[in-house]
N, C-alpha and C. Protein backbone atom coordinates (compact mmCIF):
# COMPACT_ATOMS: atom_id res chain seq x y z
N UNK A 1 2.45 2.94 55.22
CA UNK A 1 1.59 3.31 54.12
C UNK A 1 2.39 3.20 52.83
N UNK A 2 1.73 3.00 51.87
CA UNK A 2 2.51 2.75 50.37
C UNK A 2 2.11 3.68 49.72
N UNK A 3 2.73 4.37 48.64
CA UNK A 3 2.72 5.38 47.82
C UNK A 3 3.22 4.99 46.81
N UNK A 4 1.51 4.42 45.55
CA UNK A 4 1.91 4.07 44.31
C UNK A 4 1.63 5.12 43.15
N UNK A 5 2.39 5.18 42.58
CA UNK A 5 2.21 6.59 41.40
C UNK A 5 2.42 5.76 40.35
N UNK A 6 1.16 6.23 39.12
CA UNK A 6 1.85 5.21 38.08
C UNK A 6 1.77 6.57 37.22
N UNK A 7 2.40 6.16 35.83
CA UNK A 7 2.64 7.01 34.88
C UNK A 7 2.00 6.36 33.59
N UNK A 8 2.30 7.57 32.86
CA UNK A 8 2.40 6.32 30.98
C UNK A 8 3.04 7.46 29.97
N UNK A 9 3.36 6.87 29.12
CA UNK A 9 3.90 7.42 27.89
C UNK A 9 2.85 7.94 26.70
N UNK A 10 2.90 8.87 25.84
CA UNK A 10 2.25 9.16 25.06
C UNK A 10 2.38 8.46 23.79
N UNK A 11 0.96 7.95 23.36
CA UNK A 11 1.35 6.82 22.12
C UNK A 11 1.72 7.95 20.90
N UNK A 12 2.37 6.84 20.23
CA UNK A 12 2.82 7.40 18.69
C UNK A 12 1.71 8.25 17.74
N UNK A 13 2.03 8.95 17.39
CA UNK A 13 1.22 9.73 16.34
C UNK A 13 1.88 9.70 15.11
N UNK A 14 1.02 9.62 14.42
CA UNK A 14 1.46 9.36 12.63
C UNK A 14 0.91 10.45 11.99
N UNK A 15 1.85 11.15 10.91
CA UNK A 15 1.64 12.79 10.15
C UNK A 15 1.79 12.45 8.99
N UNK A 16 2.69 11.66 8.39
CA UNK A 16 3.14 11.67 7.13
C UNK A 16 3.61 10.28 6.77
N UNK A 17 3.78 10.05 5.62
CA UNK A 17 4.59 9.19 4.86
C UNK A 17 4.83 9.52 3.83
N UNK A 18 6.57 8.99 3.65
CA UNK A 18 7.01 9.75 2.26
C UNK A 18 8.17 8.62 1.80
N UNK A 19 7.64 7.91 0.10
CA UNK A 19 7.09 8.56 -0.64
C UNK A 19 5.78 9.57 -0.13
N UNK A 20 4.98 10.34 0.02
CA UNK A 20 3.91 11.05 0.42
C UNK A 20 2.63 10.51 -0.98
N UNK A 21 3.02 10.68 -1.86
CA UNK A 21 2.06 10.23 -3.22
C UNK A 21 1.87 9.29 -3.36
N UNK A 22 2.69 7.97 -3.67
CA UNK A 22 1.88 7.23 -4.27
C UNK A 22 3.31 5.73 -3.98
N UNK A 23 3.22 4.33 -4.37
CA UNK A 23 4.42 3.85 -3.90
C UNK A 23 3.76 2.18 -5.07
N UNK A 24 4.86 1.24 -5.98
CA UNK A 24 3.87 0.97 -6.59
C UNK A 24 3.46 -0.51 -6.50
N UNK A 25 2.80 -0.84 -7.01
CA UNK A 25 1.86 -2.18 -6.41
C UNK A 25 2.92 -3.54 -6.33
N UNK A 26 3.73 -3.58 -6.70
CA UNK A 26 5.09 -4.57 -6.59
C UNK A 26 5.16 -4.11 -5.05
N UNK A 27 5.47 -3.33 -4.22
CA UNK A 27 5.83 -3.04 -3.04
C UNK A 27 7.34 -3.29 -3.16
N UNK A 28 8.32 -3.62 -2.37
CA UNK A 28 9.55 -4.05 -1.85
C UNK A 28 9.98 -2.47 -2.34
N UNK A 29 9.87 -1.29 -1.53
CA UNK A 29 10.32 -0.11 -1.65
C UNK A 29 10.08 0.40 -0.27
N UNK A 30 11.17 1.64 0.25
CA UNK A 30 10.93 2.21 1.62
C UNK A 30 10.48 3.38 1.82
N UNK A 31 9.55 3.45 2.82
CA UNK A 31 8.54 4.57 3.40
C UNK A 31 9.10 5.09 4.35
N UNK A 32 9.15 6.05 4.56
CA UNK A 32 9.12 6.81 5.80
C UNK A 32 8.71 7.27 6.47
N UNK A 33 8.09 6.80 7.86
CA UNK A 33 6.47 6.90 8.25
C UNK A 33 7.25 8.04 9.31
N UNK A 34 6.50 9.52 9.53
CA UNK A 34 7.14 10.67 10.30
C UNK A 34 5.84 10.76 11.45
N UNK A 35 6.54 11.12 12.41
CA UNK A 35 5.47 11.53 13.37
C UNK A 35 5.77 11.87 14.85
N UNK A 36 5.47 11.64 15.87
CA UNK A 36 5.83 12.14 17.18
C UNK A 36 6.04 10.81 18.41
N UNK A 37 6.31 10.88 19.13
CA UNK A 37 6.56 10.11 20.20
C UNK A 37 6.67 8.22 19.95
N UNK A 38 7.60 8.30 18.58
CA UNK A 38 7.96 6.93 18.45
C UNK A 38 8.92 5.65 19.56
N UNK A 39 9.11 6.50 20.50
CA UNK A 39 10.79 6.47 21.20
C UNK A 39 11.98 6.50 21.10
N UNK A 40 12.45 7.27 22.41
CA UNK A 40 13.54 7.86 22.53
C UNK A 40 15.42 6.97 21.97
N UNK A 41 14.76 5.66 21.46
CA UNK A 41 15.53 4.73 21.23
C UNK A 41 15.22 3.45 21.17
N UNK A 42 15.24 2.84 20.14
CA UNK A 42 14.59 1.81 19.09
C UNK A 42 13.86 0.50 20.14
N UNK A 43 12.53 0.74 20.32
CA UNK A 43 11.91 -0.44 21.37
C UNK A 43 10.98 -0.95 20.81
N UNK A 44 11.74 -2.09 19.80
CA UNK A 44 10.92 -2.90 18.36
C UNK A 44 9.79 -2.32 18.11
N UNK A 45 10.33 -1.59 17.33
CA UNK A 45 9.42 -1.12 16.09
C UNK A 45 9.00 -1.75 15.81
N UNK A 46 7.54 -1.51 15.18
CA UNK A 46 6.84 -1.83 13.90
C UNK A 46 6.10 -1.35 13.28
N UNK A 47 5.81 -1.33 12.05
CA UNK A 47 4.71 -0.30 10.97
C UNK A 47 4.14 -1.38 10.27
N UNK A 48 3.09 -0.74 9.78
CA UNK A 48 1.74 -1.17 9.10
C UNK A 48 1.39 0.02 8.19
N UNK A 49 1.17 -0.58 7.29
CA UNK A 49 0.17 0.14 6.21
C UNK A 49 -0.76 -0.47 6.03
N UNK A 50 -1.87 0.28 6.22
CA UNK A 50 -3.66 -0.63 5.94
C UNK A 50 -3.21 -1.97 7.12
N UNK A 51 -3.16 -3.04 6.77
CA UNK A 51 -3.54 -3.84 7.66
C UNK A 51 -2.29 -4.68 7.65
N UNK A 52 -1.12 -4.86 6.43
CA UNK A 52 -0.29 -5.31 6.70
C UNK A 52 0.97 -4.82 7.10
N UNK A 53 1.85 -5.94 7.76
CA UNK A 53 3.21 -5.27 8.33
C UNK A 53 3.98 -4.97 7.02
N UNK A 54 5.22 -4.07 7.71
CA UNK A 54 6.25 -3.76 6.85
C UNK A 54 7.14 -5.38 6.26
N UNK A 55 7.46 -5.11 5.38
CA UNK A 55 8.61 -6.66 5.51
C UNK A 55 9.66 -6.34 6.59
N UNK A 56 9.81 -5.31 6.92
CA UNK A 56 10.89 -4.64 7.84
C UNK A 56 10.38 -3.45 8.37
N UNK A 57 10.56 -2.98 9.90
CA UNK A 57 10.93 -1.09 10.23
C UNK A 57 12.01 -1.13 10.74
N UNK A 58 12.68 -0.30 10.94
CA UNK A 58 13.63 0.02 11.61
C UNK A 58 13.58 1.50 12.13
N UNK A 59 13.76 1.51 13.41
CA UNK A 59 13.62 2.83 14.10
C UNK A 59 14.66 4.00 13.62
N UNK A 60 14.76 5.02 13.27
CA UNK A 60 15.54 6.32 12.51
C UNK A 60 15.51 7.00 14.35
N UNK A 61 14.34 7.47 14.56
CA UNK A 61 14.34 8.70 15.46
C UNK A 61 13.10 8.59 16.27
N UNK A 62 12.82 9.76 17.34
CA UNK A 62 11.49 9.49 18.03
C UNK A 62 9.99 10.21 17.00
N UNK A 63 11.15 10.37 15.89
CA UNK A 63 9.38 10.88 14.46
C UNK A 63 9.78 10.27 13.85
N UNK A 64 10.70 9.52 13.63
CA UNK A 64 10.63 8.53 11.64
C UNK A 64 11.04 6.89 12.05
N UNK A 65 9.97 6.27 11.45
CA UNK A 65 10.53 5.20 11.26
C UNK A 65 10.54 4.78 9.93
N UNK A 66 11.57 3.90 9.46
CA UNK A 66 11.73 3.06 8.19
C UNK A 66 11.07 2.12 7.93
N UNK A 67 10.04 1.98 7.03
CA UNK A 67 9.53 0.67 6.72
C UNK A 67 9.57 0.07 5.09
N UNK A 68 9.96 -0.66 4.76
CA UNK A 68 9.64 -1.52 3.47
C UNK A 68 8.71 -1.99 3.48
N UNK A 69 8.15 -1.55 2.29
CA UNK A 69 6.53 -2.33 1.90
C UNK A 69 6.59 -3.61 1.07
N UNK A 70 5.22 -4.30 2.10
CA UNK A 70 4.87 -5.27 0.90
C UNK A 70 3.95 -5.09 -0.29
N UNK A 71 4.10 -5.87 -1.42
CA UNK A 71 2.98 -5.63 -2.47
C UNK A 71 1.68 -5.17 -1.82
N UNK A 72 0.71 -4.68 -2.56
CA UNK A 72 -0.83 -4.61 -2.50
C UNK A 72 -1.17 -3.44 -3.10
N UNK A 73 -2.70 -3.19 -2.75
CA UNK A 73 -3.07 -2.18 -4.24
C UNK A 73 -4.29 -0.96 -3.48
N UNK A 74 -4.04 0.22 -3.59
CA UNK A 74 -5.47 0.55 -2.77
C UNK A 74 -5.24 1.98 -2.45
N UNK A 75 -5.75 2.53 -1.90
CA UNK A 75 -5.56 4.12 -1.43
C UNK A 75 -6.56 4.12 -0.24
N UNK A 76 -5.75 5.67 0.33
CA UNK A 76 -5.83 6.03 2.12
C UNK A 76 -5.76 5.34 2.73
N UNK A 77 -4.63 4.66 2.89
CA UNK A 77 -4.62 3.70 3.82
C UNK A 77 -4.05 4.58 5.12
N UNK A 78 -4.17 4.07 6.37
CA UNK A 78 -3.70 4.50 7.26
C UNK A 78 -2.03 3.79 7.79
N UNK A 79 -1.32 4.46 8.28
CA UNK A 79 -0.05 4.11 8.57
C UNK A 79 -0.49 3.77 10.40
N UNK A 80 0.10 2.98 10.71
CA UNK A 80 0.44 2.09 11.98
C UNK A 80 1.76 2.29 12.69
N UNK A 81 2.33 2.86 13.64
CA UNK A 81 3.47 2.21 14.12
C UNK A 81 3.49 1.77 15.73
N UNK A 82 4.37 1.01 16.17
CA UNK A 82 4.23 0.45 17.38
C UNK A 82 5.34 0.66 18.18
N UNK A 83 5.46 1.40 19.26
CA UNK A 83 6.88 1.53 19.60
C UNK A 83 6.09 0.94 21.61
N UNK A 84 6.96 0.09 21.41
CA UNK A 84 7.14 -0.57 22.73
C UNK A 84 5.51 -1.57 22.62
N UNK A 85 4.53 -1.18 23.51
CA UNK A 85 2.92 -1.68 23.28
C UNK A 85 2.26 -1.03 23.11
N UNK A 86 2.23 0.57 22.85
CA UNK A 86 1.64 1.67 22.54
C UNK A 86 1.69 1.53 21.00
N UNK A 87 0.46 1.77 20.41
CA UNK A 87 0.12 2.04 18.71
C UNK A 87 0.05 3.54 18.92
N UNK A 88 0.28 3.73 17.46
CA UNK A 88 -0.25 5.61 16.90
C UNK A 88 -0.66 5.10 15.58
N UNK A 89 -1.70 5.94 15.16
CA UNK A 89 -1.82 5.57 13.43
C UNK A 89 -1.95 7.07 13.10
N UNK A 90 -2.21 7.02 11.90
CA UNK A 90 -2.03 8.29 10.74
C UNK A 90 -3.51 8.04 9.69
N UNK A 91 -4.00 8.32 9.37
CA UNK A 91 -5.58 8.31 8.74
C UNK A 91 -5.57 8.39 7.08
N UNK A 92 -5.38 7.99 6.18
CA UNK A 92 -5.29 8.04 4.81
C UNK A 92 -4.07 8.97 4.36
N UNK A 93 -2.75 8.43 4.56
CA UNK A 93 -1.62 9.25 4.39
C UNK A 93 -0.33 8.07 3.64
N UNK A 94 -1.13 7.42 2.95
CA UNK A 94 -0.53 6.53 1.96
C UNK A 94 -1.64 5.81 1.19
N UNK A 95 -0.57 5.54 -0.51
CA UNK A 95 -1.79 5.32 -1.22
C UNK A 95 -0.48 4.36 -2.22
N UNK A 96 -1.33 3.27 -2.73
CA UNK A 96 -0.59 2.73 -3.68
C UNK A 96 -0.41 2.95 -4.84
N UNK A 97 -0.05 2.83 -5.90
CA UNK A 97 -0.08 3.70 -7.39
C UNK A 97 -1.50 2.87 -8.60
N UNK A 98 -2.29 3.89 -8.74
CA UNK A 98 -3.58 3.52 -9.61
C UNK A 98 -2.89 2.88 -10.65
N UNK A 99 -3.47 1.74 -11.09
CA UNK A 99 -3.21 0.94 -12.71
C UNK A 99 -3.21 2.19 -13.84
N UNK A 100 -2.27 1.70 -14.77
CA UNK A 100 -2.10 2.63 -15.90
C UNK A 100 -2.20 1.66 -17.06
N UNK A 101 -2.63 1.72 -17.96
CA UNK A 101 -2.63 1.34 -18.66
C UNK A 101 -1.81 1.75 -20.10
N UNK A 102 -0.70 1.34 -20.88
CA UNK A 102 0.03 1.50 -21.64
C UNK A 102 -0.48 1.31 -23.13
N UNK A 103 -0.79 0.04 -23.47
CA UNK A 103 -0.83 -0.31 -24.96
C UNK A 103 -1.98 -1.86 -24.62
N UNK A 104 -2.70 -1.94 -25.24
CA UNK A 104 -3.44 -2.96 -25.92
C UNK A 104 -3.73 -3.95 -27.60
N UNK A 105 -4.13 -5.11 -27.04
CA UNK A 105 -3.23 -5.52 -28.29
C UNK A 105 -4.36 -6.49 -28.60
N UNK A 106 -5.70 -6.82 -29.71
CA UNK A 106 -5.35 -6.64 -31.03
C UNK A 106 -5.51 -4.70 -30.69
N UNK A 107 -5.25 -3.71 -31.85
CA UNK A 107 -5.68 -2.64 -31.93
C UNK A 107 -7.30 -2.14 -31.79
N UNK A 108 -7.76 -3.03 -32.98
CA UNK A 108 -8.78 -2.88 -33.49
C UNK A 108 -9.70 -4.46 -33.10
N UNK A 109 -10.79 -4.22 -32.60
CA UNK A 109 -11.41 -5.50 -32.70
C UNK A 109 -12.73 -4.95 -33.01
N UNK A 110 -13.62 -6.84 -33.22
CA UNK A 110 -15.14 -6.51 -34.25
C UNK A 110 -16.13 -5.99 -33.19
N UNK A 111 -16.78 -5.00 -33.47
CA UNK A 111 -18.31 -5.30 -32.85
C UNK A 111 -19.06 -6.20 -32.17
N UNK A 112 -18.37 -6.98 -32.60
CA UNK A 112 -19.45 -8.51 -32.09
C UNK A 112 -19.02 -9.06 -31.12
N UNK A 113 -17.62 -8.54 -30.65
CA UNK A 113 -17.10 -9.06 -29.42
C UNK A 113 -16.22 -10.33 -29.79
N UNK A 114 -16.46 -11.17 -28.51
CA UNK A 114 -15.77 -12.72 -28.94
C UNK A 114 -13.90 -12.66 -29.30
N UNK A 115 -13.45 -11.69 -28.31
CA UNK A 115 -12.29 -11.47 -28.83
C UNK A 115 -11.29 -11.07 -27.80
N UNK A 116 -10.17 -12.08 -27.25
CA UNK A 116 -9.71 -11.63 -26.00
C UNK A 116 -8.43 -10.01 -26.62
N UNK A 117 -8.61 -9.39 -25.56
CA UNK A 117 -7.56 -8.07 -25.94
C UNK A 117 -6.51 -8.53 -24.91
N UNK A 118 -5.30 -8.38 -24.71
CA UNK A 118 -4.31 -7.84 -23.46
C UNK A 118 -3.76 -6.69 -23.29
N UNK A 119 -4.39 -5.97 -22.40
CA UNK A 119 -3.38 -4.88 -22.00
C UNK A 119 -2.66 -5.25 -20.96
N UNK A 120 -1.62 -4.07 -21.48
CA UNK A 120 -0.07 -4.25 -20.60
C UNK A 120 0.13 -2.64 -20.03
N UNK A 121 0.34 -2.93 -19.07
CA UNK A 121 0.61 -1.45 -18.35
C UNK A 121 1.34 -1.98 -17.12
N UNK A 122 1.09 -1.22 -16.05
CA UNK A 122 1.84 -0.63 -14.88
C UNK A 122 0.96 -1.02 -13.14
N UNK A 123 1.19 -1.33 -12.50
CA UNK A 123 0.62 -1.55 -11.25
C UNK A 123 -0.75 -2.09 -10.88
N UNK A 124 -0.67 -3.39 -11.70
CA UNK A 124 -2.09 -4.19 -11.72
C UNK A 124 -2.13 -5.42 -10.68
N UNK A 125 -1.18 -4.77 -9.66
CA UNK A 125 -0.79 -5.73 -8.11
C UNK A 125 -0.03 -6.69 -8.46
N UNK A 126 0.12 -7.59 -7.57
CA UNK A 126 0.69 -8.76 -7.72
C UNK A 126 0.41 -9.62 -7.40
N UNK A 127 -1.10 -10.02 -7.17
CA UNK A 127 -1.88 -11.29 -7.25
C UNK A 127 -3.21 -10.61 -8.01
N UNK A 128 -4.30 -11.64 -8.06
CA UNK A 128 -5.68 -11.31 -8.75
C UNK A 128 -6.22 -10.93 -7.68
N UNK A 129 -6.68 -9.24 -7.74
CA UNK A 129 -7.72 -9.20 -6.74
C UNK A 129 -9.13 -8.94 -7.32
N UNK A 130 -9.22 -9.90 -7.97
CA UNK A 130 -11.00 -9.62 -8.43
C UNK A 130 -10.49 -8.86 -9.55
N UNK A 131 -9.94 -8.67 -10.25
CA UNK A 131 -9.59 -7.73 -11.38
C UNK A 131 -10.82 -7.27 -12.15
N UNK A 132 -11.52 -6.14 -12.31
CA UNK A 132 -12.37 -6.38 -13.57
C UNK A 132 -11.65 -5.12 -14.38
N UNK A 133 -11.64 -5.38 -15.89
CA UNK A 133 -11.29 -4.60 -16.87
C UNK A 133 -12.78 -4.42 -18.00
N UNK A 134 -12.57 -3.03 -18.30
CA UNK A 134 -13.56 -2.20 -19.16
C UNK A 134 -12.80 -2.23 -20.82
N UNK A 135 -13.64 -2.30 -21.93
CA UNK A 135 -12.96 -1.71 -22.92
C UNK A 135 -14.21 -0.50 -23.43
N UNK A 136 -13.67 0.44 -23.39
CA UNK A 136 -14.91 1.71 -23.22
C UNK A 136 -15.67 1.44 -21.96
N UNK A 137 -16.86 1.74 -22.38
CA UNK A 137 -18.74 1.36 -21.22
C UNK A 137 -18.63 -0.13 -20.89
N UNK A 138 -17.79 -0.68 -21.47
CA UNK A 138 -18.57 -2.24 -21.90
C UNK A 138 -17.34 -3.17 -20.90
N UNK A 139 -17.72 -4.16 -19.33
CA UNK A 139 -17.09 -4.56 -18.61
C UNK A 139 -16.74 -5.72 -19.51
N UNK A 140 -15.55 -6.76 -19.45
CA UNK A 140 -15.55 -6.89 -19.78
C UNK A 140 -16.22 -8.73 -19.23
N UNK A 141 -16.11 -9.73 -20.06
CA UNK A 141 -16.83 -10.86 -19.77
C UNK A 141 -15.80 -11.56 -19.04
N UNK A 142 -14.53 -11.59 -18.78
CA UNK A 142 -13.88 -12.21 -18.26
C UNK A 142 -12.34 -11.45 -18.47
N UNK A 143 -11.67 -11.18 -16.92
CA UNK A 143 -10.44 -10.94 -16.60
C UNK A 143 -10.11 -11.43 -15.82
N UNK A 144 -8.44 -11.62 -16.59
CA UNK A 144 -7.79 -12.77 -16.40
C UNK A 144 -6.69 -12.10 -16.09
N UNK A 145 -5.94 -11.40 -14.66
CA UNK A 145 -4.71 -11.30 -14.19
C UNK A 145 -3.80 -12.11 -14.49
N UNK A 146 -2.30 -11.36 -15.23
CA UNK A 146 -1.35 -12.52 -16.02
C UNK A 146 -0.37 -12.37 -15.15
N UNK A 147 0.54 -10.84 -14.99
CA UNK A 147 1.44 -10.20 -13.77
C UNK A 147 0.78 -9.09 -13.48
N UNK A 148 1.70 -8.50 -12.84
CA UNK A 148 1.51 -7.03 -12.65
C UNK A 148 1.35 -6.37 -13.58
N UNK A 149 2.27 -6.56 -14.96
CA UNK A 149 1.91 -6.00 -16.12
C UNK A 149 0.92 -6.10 -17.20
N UNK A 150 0.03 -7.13 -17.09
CA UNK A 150 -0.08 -7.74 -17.81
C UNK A 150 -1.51 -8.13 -17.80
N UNK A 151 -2.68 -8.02 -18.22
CA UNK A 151 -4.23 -8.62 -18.05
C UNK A 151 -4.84 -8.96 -19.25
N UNK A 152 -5.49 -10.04 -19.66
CA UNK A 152 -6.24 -9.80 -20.49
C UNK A 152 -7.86 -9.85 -20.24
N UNK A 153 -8.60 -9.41 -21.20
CA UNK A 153 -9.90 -9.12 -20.81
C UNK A 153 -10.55 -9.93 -22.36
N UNK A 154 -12.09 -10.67 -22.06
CA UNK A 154 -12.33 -11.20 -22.67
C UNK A 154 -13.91 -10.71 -22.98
């Protein structure tokens, strides 16, 4: 007679990531995704935020792994990690940093429109994702992603 017993491991669970706030739309910065039953010793890692991989993880412990992010732009994303073929995720516990806007440039423009502005600010991604820019109520007729810093609106 044969006596087969099988087992399994408990998948990863995801609690945290820290930065915890916010991380900014350039990406190439490291996260620290915390949580439970990553393994007992590094069995290729991998992490995800939202849907893409890290540029890198590297296993820390059986709760932290290291990941470097790539660019992108967005909030609650869920964290991913993979230790061995078992996934765990984490549910809106990373967020990328909202656009800020700094200074716009002419100051003053006419009523009548017909007048491109550029603002320059802070975490406007690093490709065009559909950009639309407002000046007040009023969308504007055309935005035009320059960098990350950089948009103008027409």
């Amino acid at each position: 007679s044969t006596n087969t017993r099988s087992f399994s491991y408990d998948a990863p669970i995801v609690t945290a990531a820290s930065p915890a706030i916010t991380a900014p739309t350039t990406g190439d910065v490291s996260v620290t995704i915390f949580g439970e039953n990553f393994g007992a010793w590094d069995v290729t890692q991998q992490s995800r935020i939202g849907g893409t991989a890290g540029l890198f993880s590297q296993w820390v412990s059986d709760s932290s792994v290291l990941c470097r992010l790539q660019p992108g732009i967005g909030a609650q994303f869920s964290s991913f990690v993979t230790a061995g073929r078992l996934v765990g995720s984490g549910l809106g516990v990373f967020k990328y940093r909202d656009p800020s806007i700094l200074s716009s440039t002419p100051g003053n423009i006419p009523t009548t429109g017909d007048v491109t502005v550029t603002l320059v600010g802070s975490d406007f991604g690093m490709w065009n994702p559909s950009t639309v820019a407002r000046v007040g109520d009023t969308t504007c007729e055309a935005t035009i992603w320059v960098t990350s810093t950089v948009i103008t609106c027409r």
